[in-house]
N, C-alpha and C. Protein backbone atom coordinates (compact mmCIF):
# COMPACT_ATOMS: atom_id res chain seq x y z
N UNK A 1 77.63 94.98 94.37
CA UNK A 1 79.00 95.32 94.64
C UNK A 1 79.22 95.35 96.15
N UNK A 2 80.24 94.95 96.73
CA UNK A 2 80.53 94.57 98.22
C UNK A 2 81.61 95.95 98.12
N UNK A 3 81.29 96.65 99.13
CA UNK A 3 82.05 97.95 99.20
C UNK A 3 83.16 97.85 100.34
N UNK A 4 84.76 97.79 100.37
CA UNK A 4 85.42 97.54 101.69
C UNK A 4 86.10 98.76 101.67
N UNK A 5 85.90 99.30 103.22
CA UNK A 5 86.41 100.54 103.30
C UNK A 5 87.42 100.17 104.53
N UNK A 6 88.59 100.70 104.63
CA UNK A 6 89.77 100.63 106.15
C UNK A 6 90.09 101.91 106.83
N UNK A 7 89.39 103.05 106.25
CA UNK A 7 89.17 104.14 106.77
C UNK A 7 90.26 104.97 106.54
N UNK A 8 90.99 106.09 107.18
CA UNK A 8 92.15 106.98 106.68
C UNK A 8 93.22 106.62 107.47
N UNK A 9 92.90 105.62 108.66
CA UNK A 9 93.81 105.49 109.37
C UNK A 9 95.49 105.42 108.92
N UNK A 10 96.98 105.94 109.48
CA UNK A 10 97.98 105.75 108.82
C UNK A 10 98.61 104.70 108.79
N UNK A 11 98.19 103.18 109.62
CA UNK A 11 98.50 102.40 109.49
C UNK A 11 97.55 101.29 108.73
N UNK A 12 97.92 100.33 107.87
CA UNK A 12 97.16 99.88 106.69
C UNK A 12 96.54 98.55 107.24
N UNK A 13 95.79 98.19 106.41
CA UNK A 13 94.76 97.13 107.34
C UNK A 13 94.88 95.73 106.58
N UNK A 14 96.34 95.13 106.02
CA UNK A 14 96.79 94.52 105.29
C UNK A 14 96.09 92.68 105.84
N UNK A 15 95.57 92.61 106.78
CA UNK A 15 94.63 91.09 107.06
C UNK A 15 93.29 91.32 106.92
N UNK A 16 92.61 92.39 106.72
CA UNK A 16 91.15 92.32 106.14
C UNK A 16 91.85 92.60 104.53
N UNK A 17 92.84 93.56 104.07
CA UNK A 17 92.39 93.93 102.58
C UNK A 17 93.01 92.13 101.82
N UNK A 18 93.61 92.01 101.90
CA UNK A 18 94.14 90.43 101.24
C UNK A 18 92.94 89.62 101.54
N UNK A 19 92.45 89.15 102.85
CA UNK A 19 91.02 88.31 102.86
C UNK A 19 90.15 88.70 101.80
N UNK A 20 89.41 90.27 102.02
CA UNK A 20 88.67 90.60 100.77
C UNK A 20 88.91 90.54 99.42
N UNK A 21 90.69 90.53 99.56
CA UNK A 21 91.00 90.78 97.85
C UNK A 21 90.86 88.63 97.04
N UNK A 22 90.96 88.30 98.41
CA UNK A 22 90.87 86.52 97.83
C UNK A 22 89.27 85.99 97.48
N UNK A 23 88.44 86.64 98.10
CA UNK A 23 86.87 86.18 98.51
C UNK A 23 86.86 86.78 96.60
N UNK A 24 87.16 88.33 96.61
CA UNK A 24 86.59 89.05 95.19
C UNK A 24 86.50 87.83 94.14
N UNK A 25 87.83 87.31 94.77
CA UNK A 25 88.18 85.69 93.33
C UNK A 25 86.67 84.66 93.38
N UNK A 26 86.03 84.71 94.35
CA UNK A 26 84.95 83.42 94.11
C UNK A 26 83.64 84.03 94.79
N UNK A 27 83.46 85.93 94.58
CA UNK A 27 82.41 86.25 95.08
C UNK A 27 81.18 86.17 94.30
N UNK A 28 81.33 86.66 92.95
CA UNK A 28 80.37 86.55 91.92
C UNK A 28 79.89 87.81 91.94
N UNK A 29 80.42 88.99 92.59
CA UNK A 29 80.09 90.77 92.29
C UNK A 29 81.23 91.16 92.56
N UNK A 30 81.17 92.36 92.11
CA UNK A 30 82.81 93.70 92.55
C UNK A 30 82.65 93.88 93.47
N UNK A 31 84.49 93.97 93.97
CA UNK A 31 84.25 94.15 95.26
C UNK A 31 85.68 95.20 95.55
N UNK A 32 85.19 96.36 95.52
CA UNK A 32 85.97 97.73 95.44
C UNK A 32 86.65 97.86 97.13
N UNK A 33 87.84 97.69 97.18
CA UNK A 33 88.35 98.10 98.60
C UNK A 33 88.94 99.42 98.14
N UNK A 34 88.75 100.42 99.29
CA UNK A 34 89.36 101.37 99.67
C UNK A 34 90.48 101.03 100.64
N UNK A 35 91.74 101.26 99.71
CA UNK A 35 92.82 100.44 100.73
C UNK A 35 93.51 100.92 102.12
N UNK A 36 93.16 102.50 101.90
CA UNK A 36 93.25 103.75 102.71
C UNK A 36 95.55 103.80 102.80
N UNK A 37 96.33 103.29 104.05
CA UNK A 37 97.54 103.56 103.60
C UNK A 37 97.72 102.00 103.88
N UNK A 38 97.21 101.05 102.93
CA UNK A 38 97.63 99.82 103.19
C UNK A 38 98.08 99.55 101.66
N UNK A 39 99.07 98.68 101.67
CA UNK A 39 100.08 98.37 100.75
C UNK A 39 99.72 97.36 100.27
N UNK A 40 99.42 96.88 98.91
CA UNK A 40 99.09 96.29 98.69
C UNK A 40 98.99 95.87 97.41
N UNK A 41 99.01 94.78 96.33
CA UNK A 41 98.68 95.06 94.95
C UNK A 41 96.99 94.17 95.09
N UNK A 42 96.11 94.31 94.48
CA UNK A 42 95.25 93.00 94.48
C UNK A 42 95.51 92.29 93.05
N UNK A 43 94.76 90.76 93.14
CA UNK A 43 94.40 90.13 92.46
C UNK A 43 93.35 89.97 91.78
N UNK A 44 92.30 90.28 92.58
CA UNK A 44 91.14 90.23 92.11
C UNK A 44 89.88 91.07 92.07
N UNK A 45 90.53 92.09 93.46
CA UNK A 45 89.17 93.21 93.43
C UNK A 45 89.96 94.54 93.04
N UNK A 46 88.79 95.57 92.37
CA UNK A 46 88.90 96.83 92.66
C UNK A 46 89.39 97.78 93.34
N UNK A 47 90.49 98.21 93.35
CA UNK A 47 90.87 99.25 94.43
C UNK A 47 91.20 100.76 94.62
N UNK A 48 91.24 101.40 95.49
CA UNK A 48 91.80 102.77 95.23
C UNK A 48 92.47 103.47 96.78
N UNK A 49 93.14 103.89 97.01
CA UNK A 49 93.41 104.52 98.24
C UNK A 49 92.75 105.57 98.98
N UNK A 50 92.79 106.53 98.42
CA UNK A 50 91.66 107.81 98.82
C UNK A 50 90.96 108.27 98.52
N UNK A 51 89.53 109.06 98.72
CA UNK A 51 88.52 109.31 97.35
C UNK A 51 88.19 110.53 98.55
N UNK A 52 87.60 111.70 98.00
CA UNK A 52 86.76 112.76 98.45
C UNK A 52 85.40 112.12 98.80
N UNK A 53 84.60 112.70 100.21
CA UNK A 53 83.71 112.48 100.61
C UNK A 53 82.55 112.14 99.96
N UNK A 54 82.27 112.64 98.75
CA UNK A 54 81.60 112.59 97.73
C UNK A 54 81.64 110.79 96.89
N UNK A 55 83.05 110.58 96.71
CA UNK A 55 83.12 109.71 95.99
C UNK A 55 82.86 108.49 96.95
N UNK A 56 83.24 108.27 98.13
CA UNK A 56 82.94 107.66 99.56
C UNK A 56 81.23 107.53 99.69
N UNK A 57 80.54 108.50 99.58
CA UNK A 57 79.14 108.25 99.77
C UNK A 57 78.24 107.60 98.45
N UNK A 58 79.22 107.52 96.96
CA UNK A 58 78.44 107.34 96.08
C UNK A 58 78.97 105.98 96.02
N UNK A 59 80.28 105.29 96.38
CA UNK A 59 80.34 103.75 96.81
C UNK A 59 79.33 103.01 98.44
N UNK A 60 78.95 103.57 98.88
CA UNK A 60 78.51 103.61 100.12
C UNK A 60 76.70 103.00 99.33
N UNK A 61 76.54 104.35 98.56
CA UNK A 61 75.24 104.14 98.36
C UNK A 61 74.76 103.24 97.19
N UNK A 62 76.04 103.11 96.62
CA UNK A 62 75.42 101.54 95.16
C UNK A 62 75.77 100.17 96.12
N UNK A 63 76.54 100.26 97.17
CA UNK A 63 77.09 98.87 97.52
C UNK A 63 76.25 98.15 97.99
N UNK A 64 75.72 97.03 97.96
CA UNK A 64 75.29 95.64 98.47
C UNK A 64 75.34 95.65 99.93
N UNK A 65 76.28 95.53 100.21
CA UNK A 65 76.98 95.59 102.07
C UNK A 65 78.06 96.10 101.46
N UNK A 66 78.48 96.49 102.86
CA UNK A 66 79.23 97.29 103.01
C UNK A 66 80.56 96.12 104.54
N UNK A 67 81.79 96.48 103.47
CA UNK A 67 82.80 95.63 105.00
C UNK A 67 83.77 96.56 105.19
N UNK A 68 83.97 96.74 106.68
CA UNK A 68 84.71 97.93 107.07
C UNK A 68 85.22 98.18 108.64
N UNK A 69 86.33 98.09 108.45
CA UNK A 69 87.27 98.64 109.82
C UNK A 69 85.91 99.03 110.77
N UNK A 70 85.83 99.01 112.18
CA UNK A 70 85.08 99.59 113.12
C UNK A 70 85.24 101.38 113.48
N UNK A 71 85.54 101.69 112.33
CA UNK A 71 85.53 103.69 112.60
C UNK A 71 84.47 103.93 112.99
N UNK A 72 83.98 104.87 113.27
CA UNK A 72 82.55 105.60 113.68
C UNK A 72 82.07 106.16 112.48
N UNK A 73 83.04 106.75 111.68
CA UNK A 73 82.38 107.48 110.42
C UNK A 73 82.32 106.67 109.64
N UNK A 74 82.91 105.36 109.03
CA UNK A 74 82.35 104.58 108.30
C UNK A 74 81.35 103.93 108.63
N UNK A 75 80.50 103.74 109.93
CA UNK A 75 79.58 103.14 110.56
C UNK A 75 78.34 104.12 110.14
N UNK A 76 78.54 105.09 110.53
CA UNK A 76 77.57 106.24 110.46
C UNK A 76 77.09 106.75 108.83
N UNK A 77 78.26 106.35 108.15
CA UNK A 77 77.66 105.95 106.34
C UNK A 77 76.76 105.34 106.45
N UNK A 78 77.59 103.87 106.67
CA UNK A 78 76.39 102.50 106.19
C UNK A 78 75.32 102.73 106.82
N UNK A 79 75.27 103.21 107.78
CA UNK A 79 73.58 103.73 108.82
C UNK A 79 73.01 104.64 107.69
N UNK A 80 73.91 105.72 107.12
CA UNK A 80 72.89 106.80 106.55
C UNK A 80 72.44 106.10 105.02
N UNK A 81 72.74 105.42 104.31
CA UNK A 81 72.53 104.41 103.57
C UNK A 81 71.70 103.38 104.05
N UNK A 82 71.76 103.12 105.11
CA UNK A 82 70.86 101.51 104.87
C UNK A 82 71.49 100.45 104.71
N UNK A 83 72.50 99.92 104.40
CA UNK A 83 73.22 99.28 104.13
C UNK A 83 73.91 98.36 105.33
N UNK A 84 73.95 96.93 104.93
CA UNK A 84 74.24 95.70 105.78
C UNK A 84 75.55 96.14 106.00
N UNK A 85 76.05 95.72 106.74
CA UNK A 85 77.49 95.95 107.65
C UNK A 85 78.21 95.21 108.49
N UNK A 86 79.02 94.41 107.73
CA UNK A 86 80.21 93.67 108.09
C UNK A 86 81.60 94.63 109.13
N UNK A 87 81.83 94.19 110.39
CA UNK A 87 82.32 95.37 110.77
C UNK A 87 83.81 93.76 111.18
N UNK A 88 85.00 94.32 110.57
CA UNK A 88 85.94 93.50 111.02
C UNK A 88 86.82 94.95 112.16
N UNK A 89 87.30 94.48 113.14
CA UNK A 89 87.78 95.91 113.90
C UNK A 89 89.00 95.13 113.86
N UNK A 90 89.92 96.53 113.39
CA UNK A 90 91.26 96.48 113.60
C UNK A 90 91.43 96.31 114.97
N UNK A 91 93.18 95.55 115.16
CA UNK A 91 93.00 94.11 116.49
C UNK A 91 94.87 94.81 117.17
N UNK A 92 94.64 95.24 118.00
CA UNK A 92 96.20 95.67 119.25
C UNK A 92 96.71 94.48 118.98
N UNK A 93 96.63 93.08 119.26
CA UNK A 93 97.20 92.25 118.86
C UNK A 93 98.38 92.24 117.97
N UNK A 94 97.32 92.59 116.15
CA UNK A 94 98.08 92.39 115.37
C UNK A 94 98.96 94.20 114.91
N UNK A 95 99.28 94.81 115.54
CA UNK A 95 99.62 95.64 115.72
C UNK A 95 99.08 96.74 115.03
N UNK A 96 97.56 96.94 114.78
CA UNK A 96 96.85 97.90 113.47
C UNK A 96 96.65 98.92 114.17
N UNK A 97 96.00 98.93 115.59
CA UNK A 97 95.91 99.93 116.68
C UNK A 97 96.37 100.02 117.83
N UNK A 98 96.32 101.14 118.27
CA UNK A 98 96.80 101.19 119.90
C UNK A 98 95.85 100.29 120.51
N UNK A 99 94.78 100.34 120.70
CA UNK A 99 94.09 99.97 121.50
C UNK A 99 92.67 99.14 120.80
N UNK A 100 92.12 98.34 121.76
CA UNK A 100 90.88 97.45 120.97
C UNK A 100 89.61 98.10 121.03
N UNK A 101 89.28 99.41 120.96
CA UNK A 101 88.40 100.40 120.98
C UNK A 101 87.56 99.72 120.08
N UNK A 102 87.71 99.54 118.68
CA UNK A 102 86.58 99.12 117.62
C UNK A 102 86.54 97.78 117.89
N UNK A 103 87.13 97.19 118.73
CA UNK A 103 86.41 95.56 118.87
C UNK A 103 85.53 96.06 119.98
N UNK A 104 85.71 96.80 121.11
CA UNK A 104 84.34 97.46 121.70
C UNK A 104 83.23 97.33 120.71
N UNK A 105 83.55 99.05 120.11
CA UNK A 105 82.39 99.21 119.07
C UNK A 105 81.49 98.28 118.33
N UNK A 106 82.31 97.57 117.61
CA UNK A 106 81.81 96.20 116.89
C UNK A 106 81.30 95.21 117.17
N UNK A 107 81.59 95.08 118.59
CA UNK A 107 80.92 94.01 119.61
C UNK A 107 79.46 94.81 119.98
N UNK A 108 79.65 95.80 120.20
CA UNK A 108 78.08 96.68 120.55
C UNK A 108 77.26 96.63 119.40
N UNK A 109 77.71 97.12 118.46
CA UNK A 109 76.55 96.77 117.60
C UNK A 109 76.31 95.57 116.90
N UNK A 110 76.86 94.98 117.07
CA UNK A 110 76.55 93.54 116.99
C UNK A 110 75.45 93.18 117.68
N UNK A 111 75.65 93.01 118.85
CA UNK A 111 74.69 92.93 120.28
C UNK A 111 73.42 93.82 119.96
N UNK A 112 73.39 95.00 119.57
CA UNK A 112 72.65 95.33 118.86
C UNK A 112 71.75 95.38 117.58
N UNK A 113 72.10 94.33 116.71
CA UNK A 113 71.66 94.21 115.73
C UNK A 113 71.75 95.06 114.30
N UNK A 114 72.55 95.62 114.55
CA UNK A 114 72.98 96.61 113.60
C UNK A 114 74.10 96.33 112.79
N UNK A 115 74.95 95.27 113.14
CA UNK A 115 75.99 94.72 112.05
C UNK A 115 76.30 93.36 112.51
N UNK A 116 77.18 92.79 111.55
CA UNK A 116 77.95 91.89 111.68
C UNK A 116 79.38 91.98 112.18
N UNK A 117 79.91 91.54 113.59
CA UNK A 117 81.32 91.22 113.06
C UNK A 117 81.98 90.04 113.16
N UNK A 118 83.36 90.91 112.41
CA UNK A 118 84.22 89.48 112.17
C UNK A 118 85.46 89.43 112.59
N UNK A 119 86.16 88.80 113.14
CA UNK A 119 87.55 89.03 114.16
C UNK A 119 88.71 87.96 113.02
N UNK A 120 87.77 87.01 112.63
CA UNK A 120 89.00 85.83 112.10
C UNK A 120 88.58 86.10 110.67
N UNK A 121 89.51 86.28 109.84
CA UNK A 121 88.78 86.55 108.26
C UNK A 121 88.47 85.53 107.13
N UNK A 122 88.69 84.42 107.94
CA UNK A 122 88.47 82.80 107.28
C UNK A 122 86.66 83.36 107.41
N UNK A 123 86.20 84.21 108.84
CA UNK A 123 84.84 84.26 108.49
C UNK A 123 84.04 85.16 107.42
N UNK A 124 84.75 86.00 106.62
CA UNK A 124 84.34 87.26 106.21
C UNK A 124 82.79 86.56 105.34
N UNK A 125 83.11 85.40 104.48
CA UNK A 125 81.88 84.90 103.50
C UNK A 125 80.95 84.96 104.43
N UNK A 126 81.22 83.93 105.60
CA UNK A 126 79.53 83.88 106.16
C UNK A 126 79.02 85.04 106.77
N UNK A 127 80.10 86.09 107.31
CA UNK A 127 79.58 87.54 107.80
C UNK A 127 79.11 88.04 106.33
N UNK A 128 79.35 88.20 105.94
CA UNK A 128 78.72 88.91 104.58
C UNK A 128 77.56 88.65 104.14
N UNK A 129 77.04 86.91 103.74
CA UNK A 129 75.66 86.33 103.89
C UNK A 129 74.92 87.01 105.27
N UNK A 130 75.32 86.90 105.95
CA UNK A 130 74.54 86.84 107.48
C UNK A 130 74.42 88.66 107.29
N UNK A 131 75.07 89.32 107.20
CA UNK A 131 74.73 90.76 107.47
C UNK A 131 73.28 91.05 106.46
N UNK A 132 73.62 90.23 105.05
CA UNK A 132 72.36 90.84 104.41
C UNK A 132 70.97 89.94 104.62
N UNK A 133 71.21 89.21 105.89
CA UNK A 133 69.76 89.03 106.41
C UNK A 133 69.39 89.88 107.52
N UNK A 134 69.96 91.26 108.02
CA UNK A 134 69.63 92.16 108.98
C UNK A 134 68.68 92.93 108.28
N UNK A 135 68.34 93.29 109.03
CA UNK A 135 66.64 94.70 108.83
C UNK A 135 67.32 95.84 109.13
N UNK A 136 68.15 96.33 107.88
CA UNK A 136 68.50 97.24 108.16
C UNK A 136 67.38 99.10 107.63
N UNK A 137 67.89 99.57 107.83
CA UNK A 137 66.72 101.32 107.38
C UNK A 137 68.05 102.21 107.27
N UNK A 138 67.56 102.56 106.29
CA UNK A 138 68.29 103.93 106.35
C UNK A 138 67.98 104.99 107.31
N UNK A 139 68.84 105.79 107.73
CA UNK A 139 68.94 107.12 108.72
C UNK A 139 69.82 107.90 108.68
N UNK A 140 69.60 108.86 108.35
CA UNK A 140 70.57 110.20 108.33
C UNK A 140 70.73 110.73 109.79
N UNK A 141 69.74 110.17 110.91
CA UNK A 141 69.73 110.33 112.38
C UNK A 141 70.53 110.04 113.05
N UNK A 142 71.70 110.71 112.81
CA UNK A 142 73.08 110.03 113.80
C UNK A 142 72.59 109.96 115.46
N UNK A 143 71.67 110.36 116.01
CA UNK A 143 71.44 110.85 117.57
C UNK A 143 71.00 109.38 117.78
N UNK A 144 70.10 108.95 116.51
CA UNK A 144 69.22 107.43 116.67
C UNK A 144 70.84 106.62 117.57
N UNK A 145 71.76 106.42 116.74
CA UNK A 145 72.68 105.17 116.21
C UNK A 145 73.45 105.98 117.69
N UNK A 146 74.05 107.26 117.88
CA UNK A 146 74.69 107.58 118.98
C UNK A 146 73.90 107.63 120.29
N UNK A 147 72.52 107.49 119.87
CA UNK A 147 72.01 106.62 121.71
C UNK A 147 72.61 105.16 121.66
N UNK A 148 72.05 104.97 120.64
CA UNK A 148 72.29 103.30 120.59
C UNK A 148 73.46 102.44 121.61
N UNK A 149 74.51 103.45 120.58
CA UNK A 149 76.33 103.27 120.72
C UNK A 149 76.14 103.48 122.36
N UNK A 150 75.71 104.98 122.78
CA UNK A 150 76.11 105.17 123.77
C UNK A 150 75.51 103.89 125.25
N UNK A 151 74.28 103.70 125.11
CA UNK A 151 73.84 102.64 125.52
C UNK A 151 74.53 101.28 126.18
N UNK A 152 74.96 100.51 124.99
CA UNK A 152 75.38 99.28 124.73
C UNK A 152 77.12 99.62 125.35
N UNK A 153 77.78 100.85 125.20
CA UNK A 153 78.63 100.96 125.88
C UNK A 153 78.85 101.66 127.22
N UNK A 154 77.86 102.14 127.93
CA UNK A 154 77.89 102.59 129.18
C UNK A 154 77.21 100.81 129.75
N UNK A 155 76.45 100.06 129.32
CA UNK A 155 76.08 98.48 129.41
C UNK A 155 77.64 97.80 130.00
N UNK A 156 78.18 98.09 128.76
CA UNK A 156 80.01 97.27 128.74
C UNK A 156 80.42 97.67 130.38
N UNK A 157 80.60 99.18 129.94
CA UNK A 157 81.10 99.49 131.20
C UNK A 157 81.00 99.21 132.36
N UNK A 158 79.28 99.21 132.78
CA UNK A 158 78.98 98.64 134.28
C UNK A 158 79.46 97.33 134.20
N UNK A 159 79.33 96.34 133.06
CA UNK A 159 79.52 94.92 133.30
C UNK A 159 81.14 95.06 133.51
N UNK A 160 82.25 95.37 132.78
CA UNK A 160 83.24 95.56 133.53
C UNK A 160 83.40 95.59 134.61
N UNK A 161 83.35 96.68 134.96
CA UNK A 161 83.29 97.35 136.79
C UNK A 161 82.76 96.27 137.33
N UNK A 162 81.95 95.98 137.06
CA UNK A 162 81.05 94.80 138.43
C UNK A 162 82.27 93.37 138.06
N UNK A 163 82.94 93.31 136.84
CA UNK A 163 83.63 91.80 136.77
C UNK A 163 85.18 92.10 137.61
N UNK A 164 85.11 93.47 138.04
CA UNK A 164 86.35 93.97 138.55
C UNK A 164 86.60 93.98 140.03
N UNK A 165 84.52 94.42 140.33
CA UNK A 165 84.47 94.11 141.91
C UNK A 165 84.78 92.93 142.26
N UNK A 166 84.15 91.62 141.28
CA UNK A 166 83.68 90.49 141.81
C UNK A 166 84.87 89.87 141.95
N UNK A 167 86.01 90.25 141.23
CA UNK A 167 87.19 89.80 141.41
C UNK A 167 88.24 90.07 142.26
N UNK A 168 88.13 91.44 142.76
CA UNK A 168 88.33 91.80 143.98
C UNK A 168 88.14 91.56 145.52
């Protein structure tokens, strides 16, 4: 089962949940989105809007991979699970967030080896193959995954700054 979560955010994540809800049509497993406040009917996958923490960790822990908005707490599931991780980050662009914070995020652990992401959702199939060839482990060690994070983004940062001098 391919587990898609968009997190609680109040704006709905209506270009990953339609991609996922078209793939469910020619995936060959369930593929349960949590639609969170995105509007939506599907066609082909599983859905539900909100579930208690409980019900969140027991889709978390049967799923295959896991595809999901760039939150921190849905990241920090699929870590405590084990579980491959497709990370599509909601995009300022298309107006889902203020700001491109989880294309940060998602880009770091990427770079890190800890997920997949996906920006265009024509890619979601091959992110999905490709995530479940990562070495992933389970860890309930959030400190592990929040050096990690912190790392790869104090990294960003200097490279910024220095692309800010050089341009200066």
């Amino acid at each position: 089962m391919i587990f898609v979560t968009v997190g609680t955010h109040s704006i709905g994540f209506l270009r990953l949940v339609k991609a996922m809800d078209e793939l469910a049509g020619t995936a060959g497993e369930t593929v349960m989105i949590q639609l969170g406040s995105t509007v939506y009917t599907p066609a082909h996958a599983d859905v539900f809007s909100f579930a208690p923490q409980s019900e969140m960790e027991h889709w978390y822990e049967t799923a295959s991979v896991i595809v999901s908005h760039a939150g921190a707490g849905s990241i920090l599931l699929a870590q405590k699970y084990g579980k491959p991780l497709v990370l599509a980050p909601r995009l300022k662009k298309y107006g889902e967030i203020i700001d491109d914070h989880q294309l940060e995020l998602a880009a770091a652990l990427q770079e890190s080896g800890r997920a997949v992401m996906v920006k265009d959702m024509d890619q979601l199939a091959a992110a999905i193959n490709q995530a479940r060839q990562l070495k992933v482990v389970a860890s309930s060690n959030k400190s592990q995954l929040i050096t990690a994070l912190k790392a790869q983004l104090d990294q960003m940062e200097v490279e910024q700054a220095l692309m800010i001098l050089n341009t200066s």
